[in-house]
PDB file of N, CA and C in Angstrom:
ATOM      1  N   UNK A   1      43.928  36.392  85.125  1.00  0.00           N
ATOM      2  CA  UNK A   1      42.837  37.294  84.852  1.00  0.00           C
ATOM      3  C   UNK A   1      41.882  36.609  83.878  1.00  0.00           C
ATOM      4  N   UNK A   2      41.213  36.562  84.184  1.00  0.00           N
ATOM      5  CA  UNK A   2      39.939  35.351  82.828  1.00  0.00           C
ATOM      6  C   UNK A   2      39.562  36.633  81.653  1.00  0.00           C
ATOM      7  N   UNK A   3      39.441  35.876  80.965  1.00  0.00           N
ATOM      8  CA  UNK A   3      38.970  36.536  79.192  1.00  0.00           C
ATOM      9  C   UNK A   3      37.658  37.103  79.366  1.00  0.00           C
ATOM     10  N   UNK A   4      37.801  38.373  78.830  1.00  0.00           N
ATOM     11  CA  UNK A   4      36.685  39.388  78.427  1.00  0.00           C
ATOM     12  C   UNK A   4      35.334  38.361  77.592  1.00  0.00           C
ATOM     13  N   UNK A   5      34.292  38.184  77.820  1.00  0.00           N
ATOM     14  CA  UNK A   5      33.444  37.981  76.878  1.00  0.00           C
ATOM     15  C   UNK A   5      33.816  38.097  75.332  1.00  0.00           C
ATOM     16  N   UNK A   6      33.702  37.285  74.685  1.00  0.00           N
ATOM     17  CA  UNK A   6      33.676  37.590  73.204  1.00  0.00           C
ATOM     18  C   UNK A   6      34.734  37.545  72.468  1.00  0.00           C
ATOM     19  N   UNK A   7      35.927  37.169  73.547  1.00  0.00           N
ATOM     20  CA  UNK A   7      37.737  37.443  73.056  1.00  0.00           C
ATOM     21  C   UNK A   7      37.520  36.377  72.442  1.00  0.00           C
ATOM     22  N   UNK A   8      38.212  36.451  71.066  1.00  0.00           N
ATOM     23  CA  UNK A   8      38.633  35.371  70.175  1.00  0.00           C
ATOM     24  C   UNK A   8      39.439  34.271  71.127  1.00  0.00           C
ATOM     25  N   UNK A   9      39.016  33.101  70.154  1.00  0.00           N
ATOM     26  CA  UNK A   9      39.794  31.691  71.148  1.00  0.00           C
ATOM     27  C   UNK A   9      41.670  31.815  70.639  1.00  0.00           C
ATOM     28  N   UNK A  10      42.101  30.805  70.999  1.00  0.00           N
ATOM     29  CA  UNK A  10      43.314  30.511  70.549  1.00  0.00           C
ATOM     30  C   UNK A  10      43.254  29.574  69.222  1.00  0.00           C
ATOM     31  N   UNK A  11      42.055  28.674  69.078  1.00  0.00           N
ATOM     32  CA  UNK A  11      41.865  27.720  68.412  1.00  0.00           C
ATOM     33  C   UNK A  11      40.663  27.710  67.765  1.00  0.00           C
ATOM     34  N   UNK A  12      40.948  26.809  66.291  1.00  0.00           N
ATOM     35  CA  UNK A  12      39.596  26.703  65.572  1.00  0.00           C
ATOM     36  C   UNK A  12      39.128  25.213  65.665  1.00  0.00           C
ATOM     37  N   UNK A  13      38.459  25.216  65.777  1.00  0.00           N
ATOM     38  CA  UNK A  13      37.361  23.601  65.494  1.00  0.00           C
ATOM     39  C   UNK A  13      37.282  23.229  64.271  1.00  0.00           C
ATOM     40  N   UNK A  14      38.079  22.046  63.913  1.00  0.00           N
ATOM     41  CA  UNK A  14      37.113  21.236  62.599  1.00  0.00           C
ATOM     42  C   UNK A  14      36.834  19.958  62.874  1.00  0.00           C
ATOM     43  N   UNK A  15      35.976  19.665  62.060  1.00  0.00           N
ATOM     44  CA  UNK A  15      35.540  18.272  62.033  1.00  0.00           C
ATOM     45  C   UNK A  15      36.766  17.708  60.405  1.00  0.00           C
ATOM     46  N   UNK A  16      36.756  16.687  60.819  1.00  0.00           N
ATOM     47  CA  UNK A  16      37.981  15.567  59.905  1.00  0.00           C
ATOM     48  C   UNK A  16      37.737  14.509  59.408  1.00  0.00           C
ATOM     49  N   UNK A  17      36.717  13.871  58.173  1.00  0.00           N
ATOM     50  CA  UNK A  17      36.315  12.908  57.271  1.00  0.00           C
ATOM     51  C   UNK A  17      37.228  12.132  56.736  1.00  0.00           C
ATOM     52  N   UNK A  18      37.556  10.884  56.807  1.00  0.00           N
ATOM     53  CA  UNK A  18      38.642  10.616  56.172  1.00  0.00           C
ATOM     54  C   UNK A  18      38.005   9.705  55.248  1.00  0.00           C
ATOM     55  N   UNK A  19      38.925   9.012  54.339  1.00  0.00           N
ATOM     56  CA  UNK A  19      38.571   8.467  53.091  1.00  0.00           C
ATOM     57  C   UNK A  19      37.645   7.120  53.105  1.00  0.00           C
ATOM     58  N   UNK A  20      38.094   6.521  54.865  1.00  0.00           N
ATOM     59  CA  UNK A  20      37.568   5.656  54.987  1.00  0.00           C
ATOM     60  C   UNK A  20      36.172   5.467  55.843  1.00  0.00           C
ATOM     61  N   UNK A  21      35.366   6.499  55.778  1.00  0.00           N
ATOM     62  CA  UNK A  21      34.567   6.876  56.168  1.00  0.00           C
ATOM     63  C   UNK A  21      34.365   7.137  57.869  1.00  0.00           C
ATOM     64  N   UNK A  22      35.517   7.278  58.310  1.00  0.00           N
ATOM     65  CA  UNK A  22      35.420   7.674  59.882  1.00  0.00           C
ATOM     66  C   UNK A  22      35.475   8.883  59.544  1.00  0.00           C
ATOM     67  N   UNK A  23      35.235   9.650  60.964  1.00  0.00           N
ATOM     68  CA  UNK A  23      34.942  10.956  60.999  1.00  0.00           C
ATOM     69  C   UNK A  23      35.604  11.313  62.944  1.00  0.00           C
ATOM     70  N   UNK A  24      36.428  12.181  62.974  1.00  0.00           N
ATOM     71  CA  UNK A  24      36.681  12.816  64.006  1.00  0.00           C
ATOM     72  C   UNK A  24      36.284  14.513  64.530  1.00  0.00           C
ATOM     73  N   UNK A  25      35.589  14.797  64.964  1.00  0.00           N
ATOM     74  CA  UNK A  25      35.336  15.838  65.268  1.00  0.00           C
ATOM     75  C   UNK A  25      35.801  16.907  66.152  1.00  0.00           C
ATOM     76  N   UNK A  26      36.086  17.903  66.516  1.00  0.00           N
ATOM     77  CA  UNK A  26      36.570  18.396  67.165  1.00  0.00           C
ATOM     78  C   UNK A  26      38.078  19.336  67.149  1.00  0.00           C
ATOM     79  N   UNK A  27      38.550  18.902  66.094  1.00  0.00           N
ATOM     80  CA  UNK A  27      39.728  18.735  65.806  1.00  0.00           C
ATOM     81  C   UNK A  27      40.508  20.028  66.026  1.00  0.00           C
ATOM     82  N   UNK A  28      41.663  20.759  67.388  1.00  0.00           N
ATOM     83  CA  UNK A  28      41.811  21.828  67.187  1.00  0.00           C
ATOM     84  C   UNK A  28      43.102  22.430  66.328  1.00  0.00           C
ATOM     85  N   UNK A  29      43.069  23.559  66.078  1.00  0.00           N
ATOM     86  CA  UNK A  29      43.548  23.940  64.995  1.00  0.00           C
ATOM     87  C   UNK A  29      44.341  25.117  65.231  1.00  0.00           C
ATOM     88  N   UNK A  30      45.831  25.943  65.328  1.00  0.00           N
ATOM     89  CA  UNK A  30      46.046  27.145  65.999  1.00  0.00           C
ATOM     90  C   UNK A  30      45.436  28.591  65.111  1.00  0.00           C
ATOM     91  N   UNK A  31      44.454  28.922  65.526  1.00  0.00           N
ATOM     92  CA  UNK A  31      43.930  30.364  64.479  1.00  0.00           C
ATOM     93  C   UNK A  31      45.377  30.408  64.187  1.00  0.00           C
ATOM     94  N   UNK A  32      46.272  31.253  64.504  1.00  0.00           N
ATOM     95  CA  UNK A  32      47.295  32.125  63.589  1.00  0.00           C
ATOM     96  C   UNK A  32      48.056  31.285  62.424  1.00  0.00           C
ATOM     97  N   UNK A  33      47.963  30.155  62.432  1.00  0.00           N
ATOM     98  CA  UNK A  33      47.776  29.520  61.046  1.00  0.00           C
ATOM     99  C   UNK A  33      46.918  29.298  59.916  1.00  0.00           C
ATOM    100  N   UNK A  34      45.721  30.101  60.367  1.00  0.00           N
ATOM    101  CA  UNK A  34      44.753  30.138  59.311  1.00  0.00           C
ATOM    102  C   UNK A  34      44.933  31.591  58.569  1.00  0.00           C
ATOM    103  N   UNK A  35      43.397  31.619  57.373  1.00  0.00           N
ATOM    104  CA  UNK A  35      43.548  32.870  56.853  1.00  0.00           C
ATOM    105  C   UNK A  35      44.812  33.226  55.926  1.00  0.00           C
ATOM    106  N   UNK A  36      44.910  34.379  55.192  1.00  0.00           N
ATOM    107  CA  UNK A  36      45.378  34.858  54.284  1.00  0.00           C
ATOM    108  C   UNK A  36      44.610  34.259  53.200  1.00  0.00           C
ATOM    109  N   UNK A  37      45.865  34.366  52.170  1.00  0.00           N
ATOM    110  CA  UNK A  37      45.229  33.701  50.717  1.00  0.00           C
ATOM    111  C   UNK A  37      44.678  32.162  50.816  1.00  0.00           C
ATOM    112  N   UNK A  38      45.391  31.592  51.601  1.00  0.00           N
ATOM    113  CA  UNK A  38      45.364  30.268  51.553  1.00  0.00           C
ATOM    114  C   UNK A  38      43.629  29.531  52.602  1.00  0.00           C
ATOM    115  N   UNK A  39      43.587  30.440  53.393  1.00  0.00           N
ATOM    116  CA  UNK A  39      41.953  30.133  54.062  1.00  0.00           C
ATOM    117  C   UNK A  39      42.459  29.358  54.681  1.00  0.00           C
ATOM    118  N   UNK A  40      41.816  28.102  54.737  1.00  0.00           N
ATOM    119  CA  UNK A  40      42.169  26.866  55.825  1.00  0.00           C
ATOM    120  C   UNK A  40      42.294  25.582  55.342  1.00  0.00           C
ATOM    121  N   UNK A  41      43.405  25.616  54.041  1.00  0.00           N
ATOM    122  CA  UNK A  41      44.440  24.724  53.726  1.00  0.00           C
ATOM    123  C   UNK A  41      45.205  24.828  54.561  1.00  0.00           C
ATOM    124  N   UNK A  42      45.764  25.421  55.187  1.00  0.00           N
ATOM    125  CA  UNK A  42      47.024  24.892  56.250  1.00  0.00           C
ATOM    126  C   UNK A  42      46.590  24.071  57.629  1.00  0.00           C
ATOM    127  N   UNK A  43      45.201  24.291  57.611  1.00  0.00           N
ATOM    128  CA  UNK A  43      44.633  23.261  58.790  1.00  0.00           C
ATOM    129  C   UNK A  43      44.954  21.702  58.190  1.00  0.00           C
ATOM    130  N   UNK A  44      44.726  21.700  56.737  1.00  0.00           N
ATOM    131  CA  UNK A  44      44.203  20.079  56.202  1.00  0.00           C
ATOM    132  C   UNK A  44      45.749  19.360  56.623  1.00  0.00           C
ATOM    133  N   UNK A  45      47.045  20.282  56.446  1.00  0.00           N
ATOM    134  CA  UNK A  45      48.037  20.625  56.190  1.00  0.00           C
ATOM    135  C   UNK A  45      48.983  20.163  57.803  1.00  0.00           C
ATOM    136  N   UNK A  46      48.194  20.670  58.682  1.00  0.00           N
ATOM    137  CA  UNK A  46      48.270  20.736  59.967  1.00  0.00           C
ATOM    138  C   UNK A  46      47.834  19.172  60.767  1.00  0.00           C
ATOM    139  N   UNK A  47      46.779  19.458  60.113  1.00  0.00           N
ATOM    140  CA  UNK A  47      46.207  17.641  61.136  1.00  0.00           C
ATOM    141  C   UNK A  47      46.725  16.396  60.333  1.00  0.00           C
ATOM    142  N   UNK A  48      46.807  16.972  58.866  1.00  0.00           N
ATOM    143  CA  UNK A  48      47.774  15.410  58.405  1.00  0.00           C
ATOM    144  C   UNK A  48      49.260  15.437  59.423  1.00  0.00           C
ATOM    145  N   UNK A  49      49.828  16.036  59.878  1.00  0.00           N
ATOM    146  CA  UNK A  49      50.680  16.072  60.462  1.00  0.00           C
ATOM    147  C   UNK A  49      50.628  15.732  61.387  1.00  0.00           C
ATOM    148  N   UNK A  50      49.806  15.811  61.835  1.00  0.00           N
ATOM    149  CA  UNK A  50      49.017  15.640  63.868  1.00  0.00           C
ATOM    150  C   UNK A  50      48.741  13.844  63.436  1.00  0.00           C
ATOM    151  N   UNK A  51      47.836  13.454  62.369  1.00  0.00           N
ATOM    152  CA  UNK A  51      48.032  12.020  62.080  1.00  0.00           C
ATOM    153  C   UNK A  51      49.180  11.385  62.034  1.00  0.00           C
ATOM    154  N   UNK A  52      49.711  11.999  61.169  1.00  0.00           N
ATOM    155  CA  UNK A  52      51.582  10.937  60.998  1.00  0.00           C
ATOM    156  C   UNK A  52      52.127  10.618  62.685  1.00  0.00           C
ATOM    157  N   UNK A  53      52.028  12.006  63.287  1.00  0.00           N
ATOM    158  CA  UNK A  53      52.647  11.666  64.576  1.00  0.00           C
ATOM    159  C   UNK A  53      51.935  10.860  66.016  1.00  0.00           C
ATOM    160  N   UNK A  54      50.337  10.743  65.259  1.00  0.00           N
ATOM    161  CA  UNK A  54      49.624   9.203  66.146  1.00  0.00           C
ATOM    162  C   UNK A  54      49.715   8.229  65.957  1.00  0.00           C
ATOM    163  N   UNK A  55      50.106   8.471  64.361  1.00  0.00           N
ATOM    164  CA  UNK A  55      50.346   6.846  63.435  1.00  0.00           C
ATOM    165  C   UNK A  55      51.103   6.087  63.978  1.00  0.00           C
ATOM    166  N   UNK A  56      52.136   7.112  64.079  1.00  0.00           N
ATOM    167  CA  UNK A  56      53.856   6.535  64.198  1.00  0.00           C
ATOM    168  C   UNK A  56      53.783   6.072  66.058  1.00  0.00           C
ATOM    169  N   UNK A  57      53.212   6.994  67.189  1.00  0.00           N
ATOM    170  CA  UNK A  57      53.205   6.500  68.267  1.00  0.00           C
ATOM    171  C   UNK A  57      52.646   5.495  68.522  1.00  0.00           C
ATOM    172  N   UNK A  58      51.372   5.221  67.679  1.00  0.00           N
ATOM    173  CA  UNK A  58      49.796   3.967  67.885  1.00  0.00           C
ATOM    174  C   UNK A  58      51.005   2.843  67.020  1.00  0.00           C
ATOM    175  N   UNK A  59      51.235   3.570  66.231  1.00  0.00           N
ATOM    176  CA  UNK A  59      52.125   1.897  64.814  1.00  0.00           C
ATOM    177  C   UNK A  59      50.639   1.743  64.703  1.00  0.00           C
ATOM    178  N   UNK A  60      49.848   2.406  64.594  1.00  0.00           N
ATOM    179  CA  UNK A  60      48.463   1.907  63.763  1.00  0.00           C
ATOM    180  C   UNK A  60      48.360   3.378  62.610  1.00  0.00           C
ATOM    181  N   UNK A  61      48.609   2.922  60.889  1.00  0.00           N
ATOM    182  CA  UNK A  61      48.124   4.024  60.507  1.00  0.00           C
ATOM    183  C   UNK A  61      46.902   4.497  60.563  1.00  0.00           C
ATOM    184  N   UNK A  62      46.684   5.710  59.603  1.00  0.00           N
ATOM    185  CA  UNK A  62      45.615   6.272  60.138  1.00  0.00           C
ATOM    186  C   UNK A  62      44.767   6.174  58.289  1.00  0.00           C
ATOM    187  N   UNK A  63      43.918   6.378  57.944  1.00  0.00           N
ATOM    188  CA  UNK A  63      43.572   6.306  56.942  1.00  0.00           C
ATOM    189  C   UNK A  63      43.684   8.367  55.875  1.00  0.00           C
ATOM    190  N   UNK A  64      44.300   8.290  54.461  1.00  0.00           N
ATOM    191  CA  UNK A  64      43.764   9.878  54.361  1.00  0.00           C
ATOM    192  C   UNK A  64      42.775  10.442  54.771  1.00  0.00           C
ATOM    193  N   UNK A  65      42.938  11.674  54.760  1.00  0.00           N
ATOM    194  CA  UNK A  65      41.743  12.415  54.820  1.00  0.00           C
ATOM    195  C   UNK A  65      41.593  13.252  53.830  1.00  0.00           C
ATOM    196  N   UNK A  66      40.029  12.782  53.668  1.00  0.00           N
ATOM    197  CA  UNK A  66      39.135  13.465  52.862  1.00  0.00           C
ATOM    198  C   UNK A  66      38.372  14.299  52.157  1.00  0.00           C
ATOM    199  N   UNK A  67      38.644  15.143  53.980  1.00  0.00           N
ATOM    200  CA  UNK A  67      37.787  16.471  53.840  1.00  0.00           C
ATOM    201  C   UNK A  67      38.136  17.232  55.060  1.00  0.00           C
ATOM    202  N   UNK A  68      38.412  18.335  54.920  1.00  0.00           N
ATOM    203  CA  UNK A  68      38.327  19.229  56.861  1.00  0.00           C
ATOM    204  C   UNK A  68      36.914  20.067  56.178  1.00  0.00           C
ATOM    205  N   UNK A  69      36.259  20.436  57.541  1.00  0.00           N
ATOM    206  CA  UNK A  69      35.587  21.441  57.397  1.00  0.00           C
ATOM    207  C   UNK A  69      35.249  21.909  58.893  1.00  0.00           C
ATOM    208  N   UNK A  70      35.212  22.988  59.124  1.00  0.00           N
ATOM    209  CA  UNK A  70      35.235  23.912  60.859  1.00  0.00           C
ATOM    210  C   UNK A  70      34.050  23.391  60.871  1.00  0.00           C
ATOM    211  N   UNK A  71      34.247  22.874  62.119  1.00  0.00           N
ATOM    212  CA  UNK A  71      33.090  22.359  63.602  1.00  0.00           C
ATOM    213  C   UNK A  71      32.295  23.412  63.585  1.00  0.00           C
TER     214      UNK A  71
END
């Protein structure tokens, strides 16, 4: 059955700055991990995690990151 107009997504968008001045955009994020007290620290929280586990498949690390902020 396709989604009503206007239905919330499953996912949030951020863009991802890292220390070494790359930038990835797009980055998705599961809403029901966002929000409460915490806002969207658990995203920053979330994609460092999503890094470790490209790092470790590429064996290329990835550099910190810097900054999240929603796409």
């Amino acid at each position: 059955m396709p989604r009503k107009p206007g239905s919330k997504s499953e996912f949030v968008l951020f863009d991802v700055i890292y220390e070494d001045g790359a930038t990835r955009s797009n980055r998705r994020v599961p809403r029901d991990i966002l929000g409460g007290l915490d806002g969207d620290e658990p995203a920053r929280a979330f994609l460092e995690a999503q890094d470790q586990e490209i790092a470790r498949m590429s064996r290329h690390p990835m550099a910190p990151i810097k900054m999240v902020r929603r796409s």
